[in-house]
Protein backbone atom coordinates (compact mmCIF):
# COMPACT_ATOMS: atom_id res chain seq x y z
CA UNK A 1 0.00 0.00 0.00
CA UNK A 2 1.43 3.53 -0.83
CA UNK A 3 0.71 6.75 0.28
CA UNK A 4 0.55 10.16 -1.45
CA UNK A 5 2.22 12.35 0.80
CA UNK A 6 0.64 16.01 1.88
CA UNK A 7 2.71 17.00 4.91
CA UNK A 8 5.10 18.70 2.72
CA UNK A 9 2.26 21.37 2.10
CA UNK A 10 0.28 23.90 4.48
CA UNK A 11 -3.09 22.43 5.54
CA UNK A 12 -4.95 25.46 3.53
CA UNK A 13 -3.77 23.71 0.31
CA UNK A 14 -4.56 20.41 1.19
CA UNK A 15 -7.14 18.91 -1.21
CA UNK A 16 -10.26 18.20 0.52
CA UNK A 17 -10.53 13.81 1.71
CA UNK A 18 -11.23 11.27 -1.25
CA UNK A 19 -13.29 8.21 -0.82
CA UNK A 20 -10.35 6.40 0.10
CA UNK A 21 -9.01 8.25 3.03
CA UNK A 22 -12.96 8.00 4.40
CA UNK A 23 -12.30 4.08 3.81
CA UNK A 24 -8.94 4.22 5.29
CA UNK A 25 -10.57 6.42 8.35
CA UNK A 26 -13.08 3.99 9.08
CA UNK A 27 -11.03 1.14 8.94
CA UNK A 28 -8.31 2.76 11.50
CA UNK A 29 -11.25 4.10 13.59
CA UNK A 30 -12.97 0.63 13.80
CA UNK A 31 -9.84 -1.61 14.24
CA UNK A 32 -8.74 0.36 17.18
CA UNK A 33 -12.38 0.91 18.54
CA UNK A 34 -12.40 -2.94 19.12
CA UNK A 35 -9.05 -3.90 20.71
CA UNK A 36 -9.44 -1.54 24.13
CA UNK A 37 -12.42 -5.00 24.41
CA UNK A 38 -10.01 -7.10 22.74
CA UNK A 39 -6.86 -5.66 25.29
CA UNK A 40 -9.00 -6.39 28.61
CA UNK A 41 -9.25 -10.15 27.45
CA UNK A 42 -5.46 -10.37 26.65
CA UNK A 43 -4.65 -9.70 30.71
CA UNK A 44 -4.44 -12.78 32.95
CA UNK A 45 -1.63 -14.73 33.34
CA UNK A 46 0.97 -13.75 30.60
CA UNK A 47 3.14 -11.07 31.28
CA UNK A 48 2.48 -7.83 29.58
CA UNK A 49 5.74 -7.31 27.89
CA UNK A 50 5.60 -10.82 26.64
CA UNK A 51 1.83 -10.95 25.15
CA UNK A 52 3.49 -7.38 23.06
CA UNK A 53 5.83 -9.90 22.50
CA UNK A 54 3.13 -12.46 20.65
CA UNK A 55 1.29 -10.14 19.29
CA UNK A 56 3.96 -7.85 17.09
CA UNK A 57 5.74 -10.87 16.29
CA UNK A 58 2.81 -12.45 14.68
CA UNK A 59 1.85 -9.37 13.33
CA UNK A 60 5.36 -9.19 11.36
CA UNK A 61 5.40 -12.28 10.00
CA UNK A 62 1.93 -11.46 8.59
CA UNK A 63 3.13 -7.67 7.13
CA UNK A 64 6.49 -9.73 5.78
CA UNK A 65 4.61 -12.08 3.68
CA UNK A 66 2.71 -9.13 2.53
CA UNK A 67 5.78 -7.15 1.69
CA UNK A 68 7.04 -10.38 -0.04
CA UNK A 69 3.24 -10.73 -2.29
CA UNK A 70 4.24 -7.02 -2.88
CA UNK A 71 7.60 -7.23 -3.67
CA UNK A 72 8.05 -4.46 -2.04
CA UNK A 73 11.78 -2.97 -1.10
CA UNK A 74 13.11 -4.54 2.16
CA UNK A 75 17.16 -3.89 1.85
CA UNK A 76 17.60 0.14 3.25
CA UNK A 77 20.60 1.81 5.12
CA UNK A 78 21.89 1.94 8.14
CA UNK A 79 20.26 5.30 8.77
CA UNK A 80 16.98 4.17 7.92
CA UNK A 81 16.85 1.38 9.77
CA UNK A 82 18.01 3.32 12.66
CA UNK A 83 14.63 5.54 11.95
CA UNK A 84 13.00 1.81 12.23
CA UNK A 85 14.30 1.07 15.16
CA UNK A 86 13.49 4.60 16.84
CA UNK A 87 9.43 3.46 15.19
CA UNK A 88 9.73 -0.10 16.34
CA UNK A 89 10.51 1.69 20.04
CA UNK A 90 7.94 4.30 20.16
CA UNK A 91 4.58 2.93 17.85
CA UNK A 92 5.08 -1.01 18.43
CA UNK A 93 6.29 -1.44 22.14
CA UNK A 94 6.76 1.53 24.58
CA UNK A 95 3.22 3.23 24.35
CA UNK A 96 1.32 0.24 24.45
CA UNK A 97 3.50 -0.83 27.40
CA UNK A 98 2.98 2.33 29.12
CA UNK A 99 -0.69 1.82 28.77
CA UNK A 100 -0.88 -2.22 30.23
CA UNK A 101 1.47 -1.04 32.76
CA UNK A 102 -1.03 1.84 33.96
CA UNK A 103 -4.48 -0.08 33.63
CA UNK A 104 -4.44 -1.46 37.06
CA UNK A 105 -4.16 2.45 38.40
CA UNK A 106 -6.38 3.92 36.46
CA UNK A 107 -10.31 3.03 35.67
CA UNK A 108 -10.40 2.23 31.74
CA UNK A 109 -12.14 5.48 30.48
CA UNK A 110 -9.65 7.13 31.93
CA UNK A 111 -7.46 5.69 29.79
CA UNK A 112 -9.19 6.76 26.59
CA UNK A 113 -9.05 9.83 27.75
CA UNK A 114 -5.71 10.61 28.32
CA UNK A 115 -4.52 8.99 24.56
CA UNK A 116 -7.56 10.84 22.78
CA UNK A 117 -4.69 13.86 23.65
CA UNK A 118 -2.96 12.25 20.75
CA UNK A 119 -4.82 14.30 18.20
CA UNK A 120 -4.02 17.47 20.24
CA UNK A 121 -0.41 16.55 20.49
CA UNK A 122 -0.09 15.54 16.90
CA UNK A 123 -1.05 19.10 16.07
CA UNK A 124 1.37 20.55 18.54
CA UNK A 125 4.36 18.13 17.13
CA UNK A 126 3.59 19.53 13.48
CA UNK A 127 3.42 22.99 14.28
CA UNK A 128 6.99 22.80 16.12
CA UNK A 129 8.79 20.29 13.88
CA UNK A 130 7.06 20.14 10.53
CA UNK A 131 6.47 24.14 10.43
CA UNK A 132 2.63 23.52 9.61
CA UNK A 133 0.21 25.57 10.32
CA UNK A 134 -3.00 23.56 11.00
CA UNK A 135 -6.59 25.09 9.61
CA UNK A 136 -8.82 26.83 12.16
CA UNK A 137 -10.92 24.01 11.88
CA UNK A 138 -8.74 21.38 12.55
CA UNK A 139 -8.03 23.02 16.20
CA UNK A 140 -11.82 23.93 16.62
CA UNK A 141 -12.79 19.76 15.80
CA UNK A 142 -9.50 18.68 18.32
CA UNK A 143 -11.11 20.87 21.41
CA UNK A 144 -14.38 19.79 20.71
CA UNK A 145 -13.37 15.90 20.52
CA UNK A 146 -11.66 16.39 23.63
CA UNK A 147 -14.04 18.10 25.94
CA UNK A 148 -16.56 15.22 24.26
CA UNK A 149 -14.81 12.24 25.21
CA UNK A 150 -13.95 13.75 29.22
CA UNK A 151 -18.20 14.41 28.90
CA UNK A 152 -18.46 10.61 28.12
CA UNK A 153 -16.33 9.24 30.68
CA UNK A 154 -16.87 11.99 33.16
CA UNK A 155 -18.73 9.42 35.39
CA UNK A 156 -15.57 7.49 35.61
CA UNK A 157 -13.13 10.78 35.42
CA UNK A 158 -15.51 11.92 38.89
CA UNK A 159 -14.98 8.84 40.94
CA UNK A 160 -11.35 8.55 40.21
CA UNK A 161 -9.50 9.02 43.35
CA UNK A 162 -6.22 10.39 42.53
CA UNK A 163 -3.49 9.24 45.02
CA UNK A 164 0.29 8.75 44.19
CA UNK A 165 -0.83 5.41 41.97
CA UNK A 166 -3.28 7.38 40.15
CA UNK A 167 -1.02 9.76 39.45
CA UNK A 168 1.82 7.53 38.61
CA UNK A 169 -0.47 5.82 35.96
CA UNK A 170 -2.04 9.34 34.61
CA UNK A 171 2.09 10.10 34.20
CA UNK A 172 2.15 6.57 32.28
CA UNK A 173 -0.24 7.66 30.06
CA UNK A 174 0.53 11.03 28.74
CA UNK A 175 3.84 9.08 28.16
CA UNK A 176 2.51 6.50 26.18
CA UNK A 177 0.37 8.99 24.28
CA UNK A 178 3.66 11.28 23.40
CA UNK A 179 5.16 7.89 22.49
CA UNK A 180 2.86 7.13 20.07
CA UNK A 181 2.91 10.59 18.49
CA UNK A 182 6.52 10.37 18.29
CA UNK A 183 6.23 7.35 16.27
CA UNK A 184 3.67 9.25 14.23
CA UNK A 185 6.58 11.78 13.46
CA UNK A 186 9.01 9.06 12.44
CA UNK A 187 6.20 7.40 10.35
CA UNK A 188 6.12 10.87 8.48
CA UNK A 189 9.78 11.53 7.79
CA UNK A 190 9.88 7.98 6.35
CA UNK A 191 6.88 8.49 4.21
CA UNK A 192 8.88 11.69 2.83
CA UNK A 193 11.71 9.31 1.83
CA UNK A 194 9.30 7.39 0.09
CA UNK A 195 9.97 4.40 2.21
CA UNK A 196 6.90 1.95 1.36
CA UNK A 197 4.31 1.58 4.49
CA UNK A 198 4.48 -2.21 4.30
CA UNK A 199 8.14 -2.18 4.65
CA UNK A 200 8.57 0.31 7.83
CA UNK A 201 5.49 -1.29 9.16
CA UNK A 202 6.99 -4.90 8.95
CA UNK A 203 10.99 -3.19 10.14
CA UNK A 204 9.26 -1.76 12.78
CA UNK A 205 7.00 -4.23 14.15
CA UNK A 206 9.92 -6.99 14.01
CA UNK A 207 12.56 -4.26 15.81
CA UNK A 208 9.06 -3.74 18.24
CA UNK A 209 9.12 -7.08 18.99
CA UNK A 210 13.06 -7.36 19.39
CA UNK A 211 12.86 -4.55 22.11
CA UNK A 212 9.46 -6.06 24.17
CA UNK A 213 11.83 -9.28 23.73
CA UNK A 214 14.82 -7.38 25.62
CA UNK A 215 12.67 -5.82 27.78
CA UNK A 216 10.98 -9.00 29.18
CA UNK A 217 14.11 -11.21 29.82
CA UNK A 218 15.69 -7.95 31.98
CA UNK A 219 12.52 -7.87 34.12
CA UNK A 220 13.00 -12.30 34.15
CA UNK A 221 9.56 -12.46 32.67
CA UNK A 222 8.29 -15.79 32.20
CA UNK A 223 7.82 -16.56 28.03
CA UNK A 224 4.57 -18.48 28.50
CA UNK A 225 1.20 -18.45 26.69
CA UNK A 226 -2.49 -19.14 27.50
CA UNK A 227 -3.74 -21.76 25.33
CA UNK A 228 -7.53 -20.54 26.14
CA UNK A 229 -9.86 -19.79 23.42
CA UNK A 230 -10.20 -16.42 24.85
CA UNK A 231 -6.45 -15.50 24.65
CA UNK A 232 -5.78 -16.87 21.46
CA UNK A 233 -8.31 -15.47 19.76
CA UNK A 234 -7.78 -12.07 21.30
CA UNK A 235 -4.39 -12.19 20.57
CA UNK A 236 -5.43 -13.12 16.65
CA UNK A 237 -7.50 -9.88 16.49
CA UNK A 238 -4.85 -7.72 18.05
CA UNK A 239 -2.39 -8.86 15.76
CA UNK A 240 -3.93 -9.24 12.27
CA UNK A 241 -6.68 -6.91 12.79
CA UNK A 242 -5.69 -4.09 15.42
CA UNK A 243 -2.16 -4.47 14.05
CA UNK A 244 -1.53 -5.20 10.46
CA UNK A 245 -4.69 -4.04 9.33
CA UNK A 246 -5.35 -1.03 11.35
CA UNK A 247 -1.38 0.51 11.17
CA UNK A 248 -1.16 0.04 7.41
CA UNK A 249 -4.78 2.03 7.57
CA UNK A 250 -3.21 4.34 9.73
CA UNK A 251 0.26 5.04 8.49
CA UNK A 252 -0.79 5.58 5.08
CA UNK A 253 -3.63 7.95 6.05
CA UNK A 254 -1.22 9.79 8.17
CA UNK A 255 0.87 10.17 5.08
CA UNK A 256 -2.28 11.06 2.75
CA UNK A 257 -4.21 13.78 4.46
CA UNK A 258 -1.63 14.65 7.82
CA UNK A 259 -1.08 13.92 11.20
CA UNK A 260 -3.16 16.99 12.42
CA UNK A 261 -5.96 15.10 10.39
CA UNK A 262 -5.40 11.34 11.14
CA UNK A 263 -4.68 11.87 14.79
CA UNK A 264 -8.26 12.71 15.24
CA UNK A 265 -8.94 8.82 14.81
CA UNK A 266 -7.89 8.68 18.04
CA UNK A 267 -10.47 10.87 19.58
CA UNK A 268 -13.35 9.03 17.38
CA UNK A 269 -12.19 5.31 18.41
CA UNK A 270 -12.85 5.89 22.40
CA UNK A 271 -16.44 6.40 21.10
CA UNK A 272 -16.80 3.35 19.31
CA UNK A 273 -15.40 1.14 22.25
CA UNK A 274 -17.68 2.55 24.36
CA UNK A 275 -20.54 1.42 21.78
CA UNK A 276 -19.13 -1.88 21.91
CA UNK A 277 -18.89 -1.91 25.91
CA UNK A 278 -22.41 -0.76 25.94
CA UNK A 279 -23.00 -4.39 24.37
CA UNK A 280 -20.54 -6.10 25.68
CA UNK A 281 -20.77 -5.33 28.97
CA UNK A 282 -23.74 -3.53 29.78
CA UNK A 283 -21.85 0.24 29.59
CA UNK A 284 -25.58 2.80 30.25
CA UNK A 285 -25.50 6.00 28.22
CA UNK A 286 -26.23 9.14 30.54
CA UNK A 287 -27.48 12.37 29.43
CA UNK A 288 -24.06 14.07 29.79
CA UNK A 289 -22.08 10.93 28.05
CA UNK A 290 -24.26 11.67 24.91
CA UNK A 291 -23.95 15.02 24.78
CA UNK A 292 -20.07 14.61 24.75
CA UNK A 293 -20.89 11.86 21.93
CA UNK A 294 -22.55 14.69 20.30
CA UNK A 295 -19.28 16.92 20.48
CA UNK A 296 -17.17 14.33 19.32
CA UNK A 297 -19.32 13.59 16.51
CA UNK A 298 -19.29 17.31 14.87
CA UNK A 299 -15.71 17.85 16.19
CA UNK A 300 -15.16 15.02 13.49
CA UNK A 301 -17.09 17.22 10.90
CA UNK A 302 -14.64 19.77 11.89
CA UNK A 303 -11.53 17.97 11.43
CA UNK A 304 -12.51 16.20 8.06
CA UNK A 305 -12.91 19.28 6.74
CA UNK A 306 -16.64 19.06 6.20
CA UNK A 307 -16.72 23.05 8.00
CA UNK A 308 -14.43 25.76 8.52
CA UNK A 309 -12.93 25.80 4.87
């Protein structure tokens, strides 16, 4: 899958979404929606460094047969693949570490909430190291998406007692969120070079996996798996769906329309879960939760560029 790259423009002379960037949207926003379920079935038993550990390394041997199909390039430099190992560290392991490590602090909406700042810092990082400028709109959509999703969970935001764990995991959090926007930036600058998003994804993943690996035998973390039903399957839709599927979605739209843009997936995908929990596991709708589902909903508008042209 390539990407046409836009960050190399101002956001006033970006063309307006296709069809395809929708599709690639949706699929990002939907992937992602369903693994925060998929996540809370994945803890138990296995350590959380090593089920990273199953999960990106299944997920790379799935984007390198894809690369292979493709025949995409795989041989780069020493400098890129040092850009692939910086990726591997901040998109593939450390901010979805920083989040299983701060789940038993903080109550799950929480959560959401803290990494829906993603779209917020993603404008932030391209205004100081990309030099863009992002569209009145896009900043209008970002505060609205954020004051919608704190609406949503403010049930769970109220009852959170913060104490020195609570804190410690909030710090976790806006860690792993700046992690993950760092790896946004890398993304970018490889996109630029017109490395293929197959072959950084499937690089990155695999030096991902290499560092979770490193990571788990220095803490003496036992290599084990559950051979449940539950697990495995769990683990299957982390690693095809919320991995391959939903990065390749991601990374390209992030190349195709701008991070300021495709960050706000992460604002939009806290919604979705909380559809899903609502079936799942009984999650009630109150009158201020759908008002901030309202918000969210036309902050999308906002950042799509559907108003404020």
């Amino acid at each position: 899958m390539s990407a046409t790259l836009r960050q190399d423009i101002s956001p006033a002379q970006r063309p307006a979404l296709t069809s395809f960037d929708y599709l690639l949207y949706g699929v990002t926003v939907f992937a992602w929606s369903a693994s925060w379920y998929a996540l809370k079935l994945q803890v138990g038993e296995v350590p959380v460094q090593v089920s990273l550990i199953w999960r990106f390394a299944l997920a790379a041997i799935v984007m390198l047969a894809w690369a292979l199909i493709a025949r995409v390039p795989m041989k780069f430099s020493l400098a890129t693949h040092a850009k692939f190992i910086a990726m591997g560290a901040f998109l593939f392991c450390l901010n979805f570490a920083s989040f299983y490590y701060a789940a038993p602090y903080l109550a799950s909406g929480l959560l959401s909430v803290v990494f829906s700042l993603a779209s917020v810092f993603n404008i932030l990082i391209a205004i100081i190291f990309l030099s863009l400028r992002p569209k009145p709109n896009v900043l209008i959509g970002a505060a609205l998406g954020f004051v919608g999703i704190a609406m949503m969970f403010w049930p769970v935001i109220a009852g959170q007692i913060f104490d020195s764990k609570a804190l410690f995991g909030l710090g976790l959090c806006v860690v792993g969120t700046l992690f993950f926007c760092t790896g946004n930036l890398l993304s970018t600058t490889l996109q630029k070079a017109k490395i293929p998003i197959v072959s950084a994804s499937f690089w990155g993943m695999a030096y991902g996996t290499l560092i979770s690996t490193l990571i788990a035998v220095f803490q003496g973390d036992a290599f084990i798996i559950e051979t449940t039903f539950t697990y495995l399957a769990s683990l299957l839709f982390l690693s095809i769906v919320s991995s391959v599927i939903a990065f390749a979605a991601y990374l390209t739209l992030l190349g195709r329309i701008g991070a300021d843009r495709a960050g706000y997936a992460t604002v939009m995908f806290p919604v979705i879960a909380l559809l899903i929990s609502a079936v799942l596991e009984d999650y009630s709708m109150t009158l201020i939760a759908a008002g901030g589902l309202v918000l969210v909903l036309v902050g999308n508008i906002f950042v799509l560029g559907k108003f404020g042209k």
